[in-house]
N, C-alpha and C. Protein backbone atom coordinates (compact mmCIF):
# COMPACT_ATOMS: atom_id res chain seq x y z
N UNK A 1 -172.08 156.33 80.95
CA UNK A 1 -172.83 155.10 80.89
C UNK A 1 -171.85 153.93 80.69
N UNK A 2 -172.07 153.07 81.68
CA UNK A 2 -171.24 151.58 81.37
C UNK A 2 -171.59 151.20 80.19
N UNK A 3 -170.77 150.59 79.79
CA UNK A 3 -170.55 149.98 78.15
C UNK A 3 -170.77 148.41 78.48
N UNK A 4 -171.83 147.49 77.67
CA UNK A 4 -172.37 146.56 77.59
C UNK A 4 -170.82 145.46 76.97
N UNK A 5 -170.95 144.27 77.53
CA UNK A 5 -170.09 143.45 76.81
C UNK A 5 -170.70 142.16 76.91
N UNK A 6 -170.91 141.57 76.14
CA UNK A 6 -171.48 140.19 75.70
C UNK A 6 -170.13 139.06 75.34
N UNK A 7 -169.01 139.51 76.15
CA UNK A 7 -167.52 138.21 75.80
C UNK A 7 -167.68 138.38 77.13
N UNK A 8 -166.47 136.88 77.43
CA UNK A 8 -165.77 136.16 78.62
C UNK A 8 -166.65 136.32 79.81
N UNK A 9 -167.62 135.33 79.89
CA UNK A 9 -168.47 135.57 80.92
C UNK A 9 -167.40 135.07 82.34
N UNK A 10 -168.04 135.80 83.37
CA UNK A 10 -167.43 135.06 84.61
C UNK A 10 -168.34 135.01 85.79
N UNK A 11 -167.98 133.20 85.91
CA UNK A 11 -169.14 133.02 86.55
C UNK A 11 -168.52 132.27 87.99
N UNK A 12 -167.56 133.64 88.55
CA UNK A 12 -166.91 133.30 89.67
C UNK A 12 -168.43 134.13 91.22
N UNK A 13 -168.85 134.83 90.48
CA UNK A 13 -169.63 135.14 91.62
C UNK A 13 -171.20 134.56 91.86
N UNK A 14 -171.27 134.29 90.61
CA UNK A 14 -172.71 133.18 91.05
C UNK A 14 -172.22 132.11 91.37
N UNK A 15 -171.00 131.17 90.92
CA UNK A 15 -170.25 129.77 91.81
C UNK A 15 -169.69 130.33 93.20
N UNK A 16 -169.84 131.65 93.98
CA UNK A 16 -169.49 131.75 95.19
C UNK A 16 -170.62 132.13 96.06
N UNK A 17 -172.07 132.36 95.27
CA UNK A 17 -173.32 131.92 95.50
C UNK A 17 -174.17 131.31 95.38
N UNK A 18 -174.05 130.75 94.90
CA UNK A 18 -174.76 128.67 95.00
C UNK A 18 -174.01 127.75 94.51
N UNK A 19 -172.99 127.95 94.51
CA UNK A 19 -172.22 127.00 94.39
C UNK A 19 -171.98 126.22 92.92
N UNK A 20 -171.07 125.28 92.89
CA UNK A 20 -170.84 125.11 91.21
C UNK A 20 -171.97 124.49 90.84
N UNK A 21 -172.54 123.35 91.45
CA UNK A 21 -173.94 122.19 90.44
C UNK A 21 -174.70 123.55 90.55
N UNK A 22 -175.07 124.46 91.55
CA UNK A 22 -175.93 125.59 91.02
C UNK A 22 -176.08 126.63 89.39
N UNK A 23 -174.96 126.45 89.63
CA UNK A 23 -174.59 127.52 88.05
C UNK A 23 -175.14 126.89 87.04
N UNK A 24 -175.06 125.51 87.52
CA UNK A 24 -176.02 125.39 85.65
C UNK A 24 -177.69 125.03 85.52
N UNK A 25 -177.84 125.57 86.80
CA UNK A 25 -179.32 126.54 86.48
C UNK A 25 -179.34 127.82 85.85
N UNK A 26 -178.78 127.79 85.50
CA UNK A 26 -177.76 129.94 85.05
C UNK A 26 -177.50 129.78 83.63
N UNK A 27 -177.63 130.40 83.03
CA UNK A 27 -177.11 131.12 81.95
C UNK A 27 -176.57 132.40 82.04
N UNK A 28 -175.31 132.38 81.77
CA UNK A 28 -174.79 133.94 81.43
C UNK A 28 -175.02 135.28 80.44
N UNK A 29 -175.60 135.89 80.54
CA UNK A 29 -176.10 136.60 79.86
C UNK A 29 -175.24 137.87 79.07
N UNK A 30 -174.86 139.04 79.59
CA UNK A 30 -174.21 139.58 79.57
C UNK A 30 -173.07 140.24 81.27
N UNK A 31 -172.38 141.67 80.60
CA UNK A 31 -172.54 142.30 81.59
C UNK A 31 -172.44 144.01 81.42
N UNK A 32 -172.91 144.48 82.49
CA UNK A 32 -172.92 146.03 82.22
C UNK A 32 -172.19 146.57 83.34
N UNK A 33 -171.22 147.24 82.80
CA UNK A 33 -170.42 147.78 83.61
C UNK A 33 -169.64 146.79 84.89
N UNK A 34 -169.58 146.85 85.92
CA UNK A 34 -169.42 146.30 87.03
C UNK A 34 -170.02 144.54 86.94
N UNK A 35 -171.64 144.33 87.13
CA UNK A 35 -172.63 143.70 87.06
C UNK A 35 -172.78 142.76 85.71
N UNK A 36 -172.80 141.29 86.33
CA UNK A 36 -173.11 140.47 85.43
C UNK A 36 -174.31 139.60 85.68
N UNK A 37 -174.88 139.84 84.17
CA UNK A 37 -176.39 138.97 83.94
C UNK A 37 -176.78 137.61 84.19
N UNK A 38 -176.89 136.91 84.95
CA UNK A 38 -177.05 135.70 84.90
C UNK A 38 -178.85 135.43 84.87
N UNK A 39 -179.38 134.76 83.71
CA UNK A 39 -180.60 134.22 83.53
C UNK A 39 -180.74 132.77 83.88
N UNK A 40 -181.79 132.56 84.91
CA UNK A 40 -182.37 131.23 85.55
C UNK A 40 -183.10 130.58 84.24
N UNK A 41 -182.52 129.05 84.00
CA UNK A 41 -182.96 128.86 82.99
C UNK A 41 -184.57 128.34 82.78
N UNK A 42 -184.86 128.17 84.15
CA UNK A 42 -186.31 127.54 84.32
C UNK A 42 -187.18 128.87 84.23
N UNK A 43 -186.96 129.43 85.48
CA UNK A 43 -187.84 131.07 85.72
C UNK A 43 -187.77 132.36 84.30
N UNK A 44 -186.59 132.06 83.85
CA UNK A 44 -186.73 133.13 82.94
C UNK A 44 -186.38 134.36 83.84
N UNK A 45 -185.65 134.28 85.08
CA UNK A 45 -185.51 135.66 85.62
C UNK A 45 -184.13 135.39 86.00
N UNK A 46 -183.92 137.36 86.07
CA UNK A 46 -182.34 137.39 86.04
C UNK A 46 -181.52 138.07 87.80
N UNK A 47 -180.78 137.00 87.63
CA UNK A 47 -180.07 137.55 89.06
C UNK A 47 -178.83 138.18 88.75
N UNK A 48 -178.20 139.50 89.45
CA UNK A 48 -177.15 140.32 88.64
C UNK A 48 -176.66 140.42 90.18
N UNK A 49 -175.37 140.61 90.05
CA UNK A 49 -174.01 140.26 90.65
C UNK A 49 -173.10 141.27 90.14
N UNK A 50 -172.45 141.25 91.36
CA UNK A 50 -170.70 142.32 90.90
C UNK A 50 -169.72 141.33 91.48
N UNK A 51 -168.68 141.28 90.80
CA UNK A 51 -167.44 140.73 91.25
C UNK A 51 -167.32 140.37 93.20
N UNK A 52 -167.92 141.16 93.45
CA UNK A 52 -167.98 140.94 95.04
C UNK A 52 -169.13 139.97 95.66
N UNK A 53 -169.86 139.85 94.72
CA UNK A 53 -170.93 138.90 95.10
C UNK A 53 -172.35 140.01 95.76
N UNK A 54 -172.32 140.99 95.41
CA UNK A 54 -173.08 141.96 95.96
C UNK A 54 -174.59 141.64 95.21
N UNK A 55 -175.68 141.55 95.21
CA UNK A 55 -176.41 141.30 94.13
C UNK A 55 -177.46 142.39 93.99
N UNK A 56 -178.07 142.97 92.51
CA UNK A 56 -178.76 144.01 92.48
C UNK A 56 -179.91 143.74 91.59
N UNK A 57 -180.83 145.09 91.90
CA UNK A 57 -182.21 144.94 90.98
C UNK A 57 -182.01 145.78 89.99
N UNK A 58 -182.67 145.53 88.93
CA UNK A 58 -182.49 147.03 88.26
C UNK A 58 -184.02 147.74 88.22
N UNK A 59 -184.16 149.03 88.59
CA UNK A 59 -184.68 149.67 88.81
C UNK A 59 -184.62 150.95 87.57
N UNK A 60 -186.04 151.69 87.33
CA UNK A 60 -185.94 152.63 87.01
C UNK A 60 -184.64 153.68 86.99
N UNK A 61 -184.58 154.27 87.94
CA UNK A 61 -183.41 154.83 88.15
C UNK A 61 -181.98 154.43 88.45
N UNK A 62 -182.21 153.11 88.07
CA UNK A 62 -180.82 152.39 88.04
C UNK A 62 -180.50 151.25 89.26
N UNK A 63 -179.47 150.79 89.02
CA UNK A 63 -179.40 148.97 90.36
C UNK A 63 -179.26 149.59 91.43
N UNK A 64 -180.08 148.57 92.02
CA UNK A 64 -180.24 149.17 93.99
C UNK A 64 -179.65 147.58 94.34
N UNK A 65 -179.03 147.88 95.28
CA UNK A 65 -178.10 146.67 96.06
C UNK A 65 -179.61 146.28 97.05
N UNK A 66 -179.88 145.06 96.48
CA UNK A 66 -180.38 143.87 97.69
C UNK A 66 -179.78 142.90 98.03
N UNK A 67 -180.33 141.66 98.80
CA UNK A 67 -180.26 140.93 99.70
C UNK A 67 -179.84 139.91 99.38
N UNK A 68 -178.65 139.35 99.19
CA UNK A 68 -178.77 138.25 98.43
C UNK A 68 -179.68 136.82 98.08
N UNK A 69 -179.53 136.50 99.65
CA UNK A 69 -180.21 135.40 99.68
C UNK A 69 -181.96 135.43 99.37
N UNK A 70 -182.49 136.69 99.70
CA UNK A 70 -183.87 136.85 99.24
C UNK A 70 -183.94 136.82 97.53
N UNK A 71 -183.24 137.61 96.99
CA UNK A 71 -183.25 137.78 95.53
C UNK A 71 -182.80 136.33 94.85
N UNK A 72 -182.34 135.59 95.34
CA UNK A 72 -181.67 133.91 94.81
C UNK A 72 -183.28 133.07 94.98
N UNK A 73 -183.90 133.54 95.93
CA UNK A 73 -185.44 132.80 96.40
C UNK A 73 -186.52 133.35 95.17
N UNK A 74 -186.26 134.30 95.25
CA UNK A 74 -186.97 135.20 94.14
C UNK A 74 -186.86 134.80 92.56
N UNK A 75 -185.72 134.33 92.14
CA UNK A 75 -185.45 134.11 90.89
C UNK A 75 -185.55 132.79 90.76
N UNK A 76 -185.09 131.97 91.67
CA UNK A 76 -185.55 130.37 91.65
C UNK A 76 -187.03 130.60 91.70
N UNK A 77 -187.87 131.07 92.32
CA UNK A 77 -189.27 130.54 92.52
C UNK A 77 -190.24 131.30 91.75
């Protein structure tokens, strides 16, 4: 099991997905393993990211890689 860390957020892959004035719709949350938490501060919902900009859901049985640009629509709206 990935080990949770709540230090040194990096918020190089949500600024390489909406860009910098975007990010501070964001809050950093944590990260687990690979994947970092970023919470929309309006929606209350969370968009999660890997260093590659890959973005995932978390699911029952664990993160399934979606779409980016659908899941960014999803958490804004």
């Amino acid at each position: 099991m990935a080990e949770k860390s709540l230090e040194n957020p990096n918020w190089k892959p949500l600024e390489e997905l909406v860009g910098p004035s975007g990010c501070a719709h964001f809050m950093w949350m944590w990260r687990d393993g690979e994947i970092e938490f970023y919470k929309h501060i309006v929606t209350r919902r969370y968009l999660l990211l890997d260093a590659a900009g890959q973005c995932y859901r978390r699911t029952p049985t664990g993160f399934q890689l979606v779409d980016a640009r659908t899941e960014i629509e999803r958490v804004r709206n």
